[in-house]
PDB file of N, CA and C in Angstrom:
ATOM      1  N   UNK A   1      74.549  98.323 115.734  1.00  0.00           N
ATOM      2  CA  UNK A   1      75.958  98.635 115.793  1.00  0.00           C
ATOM      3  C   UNK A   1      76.314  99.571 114.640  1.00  0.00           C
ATOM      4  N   UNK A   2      77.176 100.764 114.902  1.00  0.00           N
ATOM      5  CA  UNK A   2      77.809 101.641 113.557  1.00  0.00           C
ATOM      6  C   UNK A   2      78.274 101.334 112.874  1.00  0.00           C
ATOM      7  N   UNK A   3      77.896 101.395 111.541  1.00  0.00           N
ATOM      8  CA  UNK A   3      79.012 101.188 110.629  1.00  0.00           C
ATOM      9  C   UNK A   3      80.678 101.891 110.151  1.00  0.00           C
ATOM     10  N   UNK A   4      81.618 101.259 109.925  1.00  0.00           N
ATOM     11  CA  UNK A   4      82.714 101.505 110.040  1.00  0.00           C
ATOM     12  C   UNK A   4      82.807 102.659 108.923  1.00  0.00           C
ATOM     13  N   UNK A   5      83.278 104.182 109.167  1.00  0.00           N
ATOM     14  CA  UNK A   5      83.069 104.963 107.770  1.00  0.00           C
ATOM     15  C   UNK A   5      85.102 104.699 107.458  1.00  0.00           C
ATOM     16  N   UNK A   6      84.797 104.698 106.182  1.00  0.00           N
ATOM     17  CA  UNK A   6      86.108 105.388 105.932  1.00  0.00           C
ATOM     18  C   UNK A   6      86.512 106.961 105.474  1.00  0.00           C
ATOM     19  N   UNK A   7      87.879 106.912 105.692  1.00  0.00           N
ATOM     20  CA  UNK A   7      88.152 108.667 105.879  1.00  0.00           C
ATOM     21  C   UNK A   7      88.257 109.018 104.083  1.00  0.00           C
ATOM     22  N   UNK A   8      87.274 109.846 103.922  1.00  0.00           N
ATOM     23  CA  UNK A   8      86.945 110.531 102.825  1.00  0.00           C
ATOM     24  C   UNK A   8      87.974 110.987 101.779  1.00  0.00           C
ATOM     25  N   UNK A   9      88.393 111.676 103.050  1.00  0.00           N
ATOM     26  CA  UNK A   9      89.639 112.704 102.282  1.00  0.00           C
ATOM     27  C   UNK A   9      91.083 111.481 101.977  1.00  0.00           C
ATOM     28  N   UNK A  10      91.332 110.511 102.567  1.00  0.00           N
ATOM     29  CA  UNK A  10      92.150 110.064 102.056  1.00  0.00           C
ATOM     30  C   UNK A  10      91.595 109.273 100.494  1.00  0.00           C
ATOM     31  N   UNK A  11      90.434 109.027 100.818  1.00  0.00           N
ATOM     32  CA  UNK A  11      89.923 108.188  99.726  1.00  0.00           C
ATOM     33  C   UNK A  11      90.259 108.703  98.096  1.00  0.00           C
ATOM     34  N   UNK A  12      89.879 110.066  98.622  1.00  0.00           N
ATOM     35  CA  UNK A  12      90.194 111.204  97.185  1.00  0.00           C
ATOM     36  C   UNK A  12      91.934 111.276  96.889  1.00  0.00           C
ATOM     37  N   UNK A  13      92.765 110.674  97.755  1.00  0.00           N
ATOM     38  CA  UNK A  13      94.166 110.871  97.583  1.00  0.00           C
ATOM     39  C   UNK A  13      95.137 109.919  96.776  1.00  0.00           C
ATOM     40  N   UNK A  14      94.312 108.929  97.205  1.00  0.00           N
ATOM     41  CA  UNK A  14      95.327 107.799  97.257  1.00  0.00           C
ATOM     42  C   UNK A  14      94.621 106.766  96.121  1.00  0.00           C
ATOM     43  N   UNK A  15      95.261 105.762  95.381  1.00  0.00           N
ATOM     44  CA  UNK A  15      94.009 104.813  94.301  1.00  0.00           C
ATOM     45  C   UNK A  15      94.919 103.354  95.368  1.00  0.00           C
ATOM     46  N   UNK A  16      94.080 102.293  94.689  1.00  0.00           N
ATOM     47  CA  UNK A  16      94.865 101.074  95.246  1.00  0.00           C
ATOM     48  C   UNK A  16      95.159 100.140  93.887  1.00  0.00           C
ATOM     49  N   UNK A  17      95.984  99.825  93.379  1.00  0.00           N
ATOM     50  CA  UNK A  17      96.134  99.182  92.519  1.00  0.00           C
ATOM     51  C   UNK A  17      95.702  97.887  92.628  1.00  0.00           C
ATOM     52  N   UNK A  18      96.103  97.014  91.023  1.00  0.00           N
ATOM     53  CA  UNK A  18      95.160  95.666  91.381  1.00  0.00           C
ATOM     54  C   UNK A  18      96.057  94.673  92.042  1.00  0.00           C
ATOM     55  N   UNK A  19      97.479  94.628  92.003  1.00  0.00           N
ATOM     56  CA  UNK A  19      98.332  94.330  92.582  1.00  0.00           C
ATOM     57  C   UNK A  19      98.121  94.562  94.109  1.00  0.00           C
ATOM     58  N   UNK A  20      97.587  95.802  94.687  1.00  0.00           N
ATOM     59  CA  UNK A  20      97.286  95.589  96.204  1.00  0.00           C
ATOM     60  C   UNK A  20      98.563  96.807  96.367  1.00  0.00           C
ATOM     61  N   UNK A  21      99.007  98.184  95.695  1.00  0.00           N
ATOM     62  CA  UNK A  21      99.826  98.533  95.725  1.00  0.00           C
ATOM     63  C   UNK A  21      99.214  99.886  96.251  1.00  0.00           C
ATOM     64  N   UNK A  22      99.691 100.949  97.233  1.00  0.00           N
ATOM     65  CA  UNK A  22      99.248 102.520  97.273  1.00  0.00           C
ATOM     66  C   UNK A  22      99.693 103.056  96.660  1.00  0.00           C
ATOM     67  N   UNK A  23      98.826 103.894  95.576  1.00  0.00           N
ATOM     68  CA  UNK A  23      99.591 104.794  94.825  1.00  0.00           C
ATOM     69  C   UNK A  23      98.845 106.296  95.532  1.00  0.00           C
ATOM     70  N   UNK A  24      99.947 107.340  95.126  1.00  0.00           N
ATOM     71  CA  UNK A  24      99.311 108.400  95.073  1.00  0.00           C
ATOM     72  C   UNK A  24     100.110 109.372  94.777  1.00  0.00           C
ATOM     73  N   UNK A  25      99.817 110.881  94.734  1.00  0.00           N
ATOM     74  CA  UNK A  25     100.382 112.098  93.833  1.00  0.00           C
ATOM     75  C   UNK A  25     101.785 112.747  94.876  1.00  0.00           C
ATOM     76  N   UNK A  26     102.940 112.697  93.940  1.00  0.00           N
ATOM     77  CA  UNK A  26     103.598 113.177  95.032  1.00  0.00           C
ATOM     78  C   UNK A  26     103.899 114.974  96.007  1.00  0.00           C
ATOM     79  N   UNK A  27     103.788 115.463  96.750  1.00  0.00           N
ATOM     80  CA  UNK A  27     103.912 116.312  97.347  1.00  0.00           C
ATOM     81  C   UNK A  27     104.657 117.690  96.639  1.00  0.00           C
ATOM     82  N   UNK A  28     104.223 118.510  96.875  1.00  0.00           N
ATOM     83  CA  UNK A  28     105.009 119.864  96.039  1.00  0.00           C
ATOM     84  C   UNK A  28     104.470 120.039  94.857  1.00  0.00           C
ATOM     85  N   UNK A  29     103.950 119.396  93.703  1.00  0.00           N
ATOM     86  CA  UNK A  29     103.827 118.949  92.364  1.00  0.00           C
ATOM     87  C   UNK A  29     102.568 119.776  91.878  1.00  0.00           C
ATOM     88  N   UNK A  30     101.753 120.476  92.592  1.00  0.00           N
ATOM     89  CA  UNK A  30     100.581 121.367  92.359  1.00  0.00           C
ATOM     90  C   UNK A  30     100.158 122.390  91.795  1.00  0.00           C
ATOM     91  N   UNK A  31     101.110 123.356  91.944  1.00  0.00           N
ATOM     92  CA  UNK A  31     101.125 125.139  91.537  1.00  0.00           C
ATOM     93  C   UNK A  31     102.390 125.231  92.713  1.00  0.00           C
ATOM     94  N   UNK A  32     102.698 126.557  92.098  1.00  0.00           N
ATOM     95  CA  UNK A  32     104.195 127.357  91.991  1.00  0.00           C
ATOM     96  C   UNK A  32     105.308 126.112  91.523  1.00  0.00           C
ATOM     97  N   UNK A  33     105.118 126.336  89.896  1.00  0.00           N
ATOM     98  CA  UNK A  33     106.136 125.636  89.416  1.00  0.00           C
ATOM     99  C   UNK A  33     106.903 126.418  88.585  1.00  0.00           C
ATOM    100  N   UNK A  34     107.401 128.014  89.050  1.00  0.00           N
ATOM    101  CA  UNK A  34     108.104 128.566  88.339  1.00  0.00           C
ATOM    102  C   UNK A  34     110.170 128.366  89.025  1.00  0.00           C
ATOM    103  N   UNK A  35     110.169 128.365  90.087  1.00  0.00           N
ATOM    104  CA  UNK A  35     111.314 128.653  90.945  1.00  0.00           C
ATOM    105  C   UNK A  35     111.747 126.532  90.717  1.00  0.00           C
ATOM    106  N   UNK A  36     110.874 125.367  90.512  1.00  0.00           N
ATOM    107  CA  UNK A  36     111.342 124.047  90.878  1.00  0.00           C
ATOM    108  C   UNK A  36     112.104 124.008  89.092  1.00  0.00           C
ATOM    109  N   UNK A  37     112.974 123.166  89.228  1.00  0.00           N
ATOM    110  CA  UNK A  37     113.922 122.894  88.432  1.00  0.00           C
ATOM    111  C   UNK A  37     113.248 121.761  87.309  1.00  0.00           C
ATOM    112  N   UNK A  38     113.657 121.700  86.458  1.00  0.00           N
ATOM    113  CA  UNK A  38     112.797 120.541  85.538  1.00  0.00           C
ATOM    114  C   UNK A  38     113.074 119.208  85.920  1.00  0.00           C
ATOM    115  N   UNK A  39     114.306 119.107  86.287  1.00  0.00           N
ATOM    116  CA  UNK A  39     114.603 117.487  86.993  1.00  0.00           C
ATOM    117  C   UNK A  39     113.206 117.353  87.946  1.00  0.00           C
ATOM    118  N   UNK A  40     113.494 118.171  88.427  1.00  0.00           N
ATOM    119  CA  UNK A  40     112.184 118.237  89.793  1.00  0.00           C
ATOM    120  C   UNK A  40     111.087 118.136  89.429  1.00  0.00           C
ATOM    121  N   UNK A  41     110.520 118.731  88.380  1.00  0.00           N
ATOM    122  CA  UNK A  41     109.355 118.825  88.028  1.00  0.00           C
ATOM    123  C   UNK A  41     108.682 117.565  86.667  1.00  0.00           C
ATOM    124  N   UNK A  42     110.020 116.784  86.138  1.00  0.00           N
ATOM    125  CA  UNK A  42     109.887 115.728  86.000  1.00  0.00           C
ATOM    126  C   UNK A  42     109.684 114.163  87.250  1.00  0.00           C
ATOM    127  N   UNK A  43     110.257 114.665  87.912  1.00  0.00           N
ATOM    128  CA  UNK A  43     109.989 113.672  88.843  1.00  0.00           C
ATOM    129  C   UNK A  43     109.204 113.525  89.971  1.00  0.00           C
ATOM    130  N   UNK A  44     108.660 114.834  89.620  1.00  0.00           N
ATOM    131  CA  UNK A  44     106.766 114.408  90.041  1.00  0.00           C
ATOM    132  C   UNK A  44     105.877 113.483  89.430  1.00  0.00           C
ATOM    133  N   UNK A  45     106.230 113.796  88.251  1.00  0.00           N
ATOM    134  CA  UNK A  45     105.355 112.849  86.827  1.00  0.00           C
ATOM    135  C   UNK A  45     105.579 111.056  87.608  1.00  0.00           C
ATOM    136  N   UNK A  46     106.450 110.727  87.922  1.00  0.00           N
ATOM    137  CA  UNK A  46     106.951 109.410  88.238  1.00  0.00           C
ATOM    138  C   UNK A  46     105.544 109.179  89.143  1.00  0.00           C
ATOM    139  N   UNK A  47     105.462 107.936  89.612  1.00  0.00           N
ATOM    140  CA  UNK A  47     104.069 107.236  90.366  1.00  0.00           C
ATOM    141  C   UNK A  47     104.614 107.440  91.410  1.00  0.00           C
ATOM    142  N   UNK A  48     104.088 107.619  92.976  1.00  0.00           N
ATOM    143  CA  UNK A  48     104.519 107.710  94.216  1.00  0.00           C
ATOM    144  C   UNK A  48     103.896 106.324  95.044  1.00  0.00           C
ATOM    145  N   UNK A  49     104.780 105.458  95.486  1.00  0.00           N
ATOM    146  CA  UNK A  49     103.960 104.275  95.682  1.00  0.00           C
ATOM    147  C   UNK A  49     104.304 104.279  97.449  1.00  0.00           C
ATOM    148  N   UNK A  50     103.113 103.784  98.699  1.00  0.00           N
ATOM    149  CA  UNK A  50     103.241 103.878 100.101  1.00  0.00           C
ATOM    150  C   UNK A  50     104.167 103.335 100.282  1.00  0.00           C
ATOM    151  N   UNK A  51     104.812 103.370 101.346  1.00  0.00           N
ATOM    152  CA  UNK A  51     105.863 102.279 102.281  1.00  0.00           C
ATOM    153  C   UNK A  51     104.828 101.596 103.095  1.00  0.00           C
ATOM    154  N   UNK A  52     105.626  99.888 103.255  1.00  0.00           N
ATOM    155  CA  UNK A  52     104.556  99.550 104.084  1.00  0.00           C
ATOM    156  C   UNK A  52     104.185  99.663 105.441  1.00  0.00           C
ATOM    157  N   UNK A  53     104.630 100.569 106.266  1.00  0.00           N
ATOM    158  CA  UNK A  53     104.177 101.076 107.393  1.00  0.00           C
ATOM    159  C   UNK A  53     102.817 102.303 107.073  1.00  0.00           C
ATOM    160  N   UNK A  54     103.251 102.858 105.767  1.00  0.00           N
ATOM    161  CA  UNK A  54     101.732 103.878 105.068  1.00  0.00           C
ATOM    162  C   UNK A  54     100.971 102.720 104.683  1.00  0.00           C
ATOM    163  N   UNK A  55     101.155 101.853 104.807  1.00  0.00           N
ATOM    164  CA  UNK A  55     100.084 100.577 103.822  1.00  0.00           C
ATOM    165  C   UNK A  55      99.320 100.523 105.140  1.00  0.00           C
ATOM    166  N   UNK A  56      99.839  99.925 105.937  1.00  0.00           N
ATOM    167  CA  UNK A  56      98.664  99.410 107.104  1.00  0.00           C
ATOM    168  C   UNK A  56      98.217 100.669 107.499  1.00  0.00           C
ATOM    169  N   UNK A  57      98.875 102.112 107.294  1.00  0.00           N
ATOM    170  CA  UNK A  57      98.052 103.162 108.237  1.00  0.00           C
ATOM    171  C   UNK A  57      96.793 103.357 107.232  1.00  0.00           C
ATOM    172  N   UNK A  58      96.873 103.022 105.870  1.00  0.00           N
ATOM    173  CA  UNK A  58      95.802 103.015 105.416  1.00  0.00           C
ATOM    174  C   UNK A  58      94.784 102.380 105.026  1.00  0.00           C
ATOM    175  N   UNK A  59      95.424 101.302 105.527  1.00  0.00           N
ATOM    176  CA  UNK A  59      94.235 100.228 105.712  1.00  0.00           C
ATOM    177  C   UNK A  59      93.172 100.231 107.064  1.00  0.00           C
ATOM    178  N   UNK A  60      93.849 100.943 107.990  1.00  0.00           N
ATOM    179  CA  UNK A  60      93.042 101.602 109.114  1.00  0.00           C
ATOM    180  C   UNK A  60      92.177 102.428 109.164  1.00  0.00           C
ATOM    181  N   UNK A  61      92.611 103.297 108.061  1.00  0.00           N
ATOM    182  CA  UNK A  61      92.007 104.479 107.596  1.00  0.00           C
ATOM    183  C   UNK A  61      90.914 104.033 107.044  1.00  0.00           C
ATOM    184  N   UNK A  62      90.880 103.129 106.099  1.00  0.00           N
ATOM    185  CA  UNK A  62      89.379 103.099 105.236  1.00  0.00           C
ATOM    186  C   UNK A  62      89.199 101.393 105.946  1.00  0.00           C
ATOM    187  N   UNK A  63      89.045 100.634 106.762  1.00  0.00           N
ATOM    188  CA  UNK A  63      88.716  99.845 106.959  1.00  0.00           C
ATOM    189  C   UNK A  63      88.621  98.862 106.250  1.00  0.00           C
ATOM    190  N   UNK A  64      89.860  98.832 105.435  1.00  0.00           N
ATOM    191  CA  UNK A  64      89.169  97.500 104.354  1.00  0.00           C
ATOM    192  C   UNK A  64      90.871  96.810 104.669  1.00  0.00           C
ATOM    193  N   UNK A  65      90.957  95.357 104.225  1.00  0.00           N
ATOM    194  CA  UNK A  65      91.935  95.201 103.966  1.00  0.00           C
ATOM    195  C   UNK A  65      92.925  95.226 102.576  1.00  0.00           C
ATOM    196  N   UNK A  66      94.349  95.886 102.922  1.00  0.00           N
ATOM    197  CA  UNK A  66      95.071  96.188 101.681  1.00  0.00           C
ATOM    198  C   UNK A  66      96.284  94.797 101.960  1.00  0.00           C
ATOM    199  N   UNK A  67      96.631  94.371 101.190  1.00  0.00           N
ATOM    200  CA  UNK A  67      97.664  93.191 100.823  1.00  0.00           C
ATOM    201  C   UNK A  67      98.754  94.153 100.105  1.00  0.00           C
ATOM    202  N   UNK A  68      99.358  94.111 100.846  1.00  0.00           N
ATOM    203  CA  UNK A  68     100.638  95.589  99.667  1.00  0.00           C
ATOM    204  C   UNK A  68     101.673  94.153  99.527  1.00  0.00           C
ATOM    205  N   UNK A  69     101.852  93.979  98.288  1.00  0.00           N
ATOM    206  CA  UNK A  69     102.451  93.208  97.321  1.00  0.00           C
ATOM    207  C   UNK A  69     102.842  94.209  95.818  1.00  0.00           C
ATOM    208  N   UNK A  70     103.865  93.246  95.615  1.00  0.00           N
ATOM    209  CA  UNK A  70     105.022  93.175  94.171  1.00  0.00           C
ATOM    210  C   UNK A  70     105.660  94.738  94.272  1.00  0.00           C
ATOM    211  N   UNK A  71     106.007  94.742  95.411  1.00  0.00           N
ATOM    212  CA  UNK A  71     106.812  96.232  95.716  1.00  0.00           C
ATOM    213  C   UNK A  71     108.281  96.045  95.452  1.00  0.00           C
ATOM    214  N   UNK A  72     108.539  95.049  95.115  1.00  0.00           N
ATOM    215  CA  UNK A  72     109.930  94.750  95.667  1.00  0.00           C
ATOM    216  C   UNK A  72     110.961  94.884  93.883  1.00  0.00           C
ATOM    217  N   UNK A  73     112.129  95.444  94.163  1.00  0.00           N
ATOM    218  CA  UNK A  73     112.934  95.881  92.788  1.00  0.00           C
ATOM    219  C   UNK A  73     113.955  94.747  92.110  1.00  0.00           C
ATOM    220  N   UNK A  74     114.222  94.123  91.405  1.00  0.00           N
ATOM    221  CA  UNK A  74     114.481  93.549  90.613  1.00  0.00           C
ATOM    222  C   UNK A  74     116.349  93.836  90.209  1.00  0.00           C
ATOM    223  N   UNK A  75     117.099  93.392  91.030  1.00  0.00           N
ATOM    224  CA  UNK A  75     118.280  93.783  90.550  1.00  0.00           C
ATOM    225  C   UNK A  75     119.036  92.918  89.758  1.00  0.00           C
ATOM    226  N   UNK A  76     119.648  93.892  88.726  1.00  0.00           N
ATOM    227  CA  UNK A  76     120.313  92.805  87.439  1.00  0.00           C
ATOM    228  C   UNK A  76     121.357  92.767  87.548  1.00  0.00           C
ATOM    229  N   UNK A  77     121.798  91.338  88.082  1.00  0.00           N
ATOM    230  CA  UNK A  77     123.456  90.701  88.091  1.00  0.00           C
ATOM    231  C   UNK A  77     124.137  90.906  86.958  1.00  0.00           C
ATOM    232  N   UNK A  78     125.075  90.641  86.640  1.00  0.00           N
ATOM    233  CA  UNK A  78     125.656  90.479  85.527  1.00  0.00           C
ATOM    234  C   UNK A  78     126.613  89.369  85.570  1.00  0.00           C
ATOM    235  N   UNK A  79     126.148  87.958  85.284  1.00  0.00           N
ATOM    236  CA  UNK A  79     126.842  87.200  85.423  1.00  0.00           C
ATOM    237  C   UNK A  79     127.475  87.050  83.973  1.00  0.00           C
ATOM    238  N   UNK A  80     128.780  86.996  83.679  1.00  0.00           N
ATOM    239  CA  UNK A  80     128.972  86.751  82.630  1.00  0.00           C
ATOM    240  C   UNK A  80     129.738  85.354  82.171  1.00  0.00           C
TER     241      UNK A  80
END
């Protein structure tokens, strides 16, 4: 029976954190950075993390299983 390959090129894209999280580089952020604005070009620097509908497509992708956990944001009440 074949063994299951995974897709290469995503492999080189994306890391998986130990949390079980997708990270990867966000879009635009490469070369021609004369015309993008510095807001912009600061907020490439920021981490780009999957949604979880990209979580399972990439868990398809490389055949392994991903657990996408501690995604979730933390909002501060202010109870006073």
């Amino acid at each position: 029976m074949p063994k299951n390959k995974p897709n290469k090129g995503l492999l080189k894209r994306i890391r998986i954190t130990k949390s079980g999280r997708v990270k990867s580089k966000p879009a635009f952020s490469g070369h021609l950075r004369s015309h993008k604005s510095g807001e912009t070009m600061r907020s490439y620097r920021r981490a780009k993390y999957a949604h979880a509908a990209d979580v399972g497509r990439a868990a398809r992708m490389l055949h392994r299983r991903i657990v996408s956990g501690g995604g979730s944001v933390k909002s501060e009440s202010s109870e006073d």
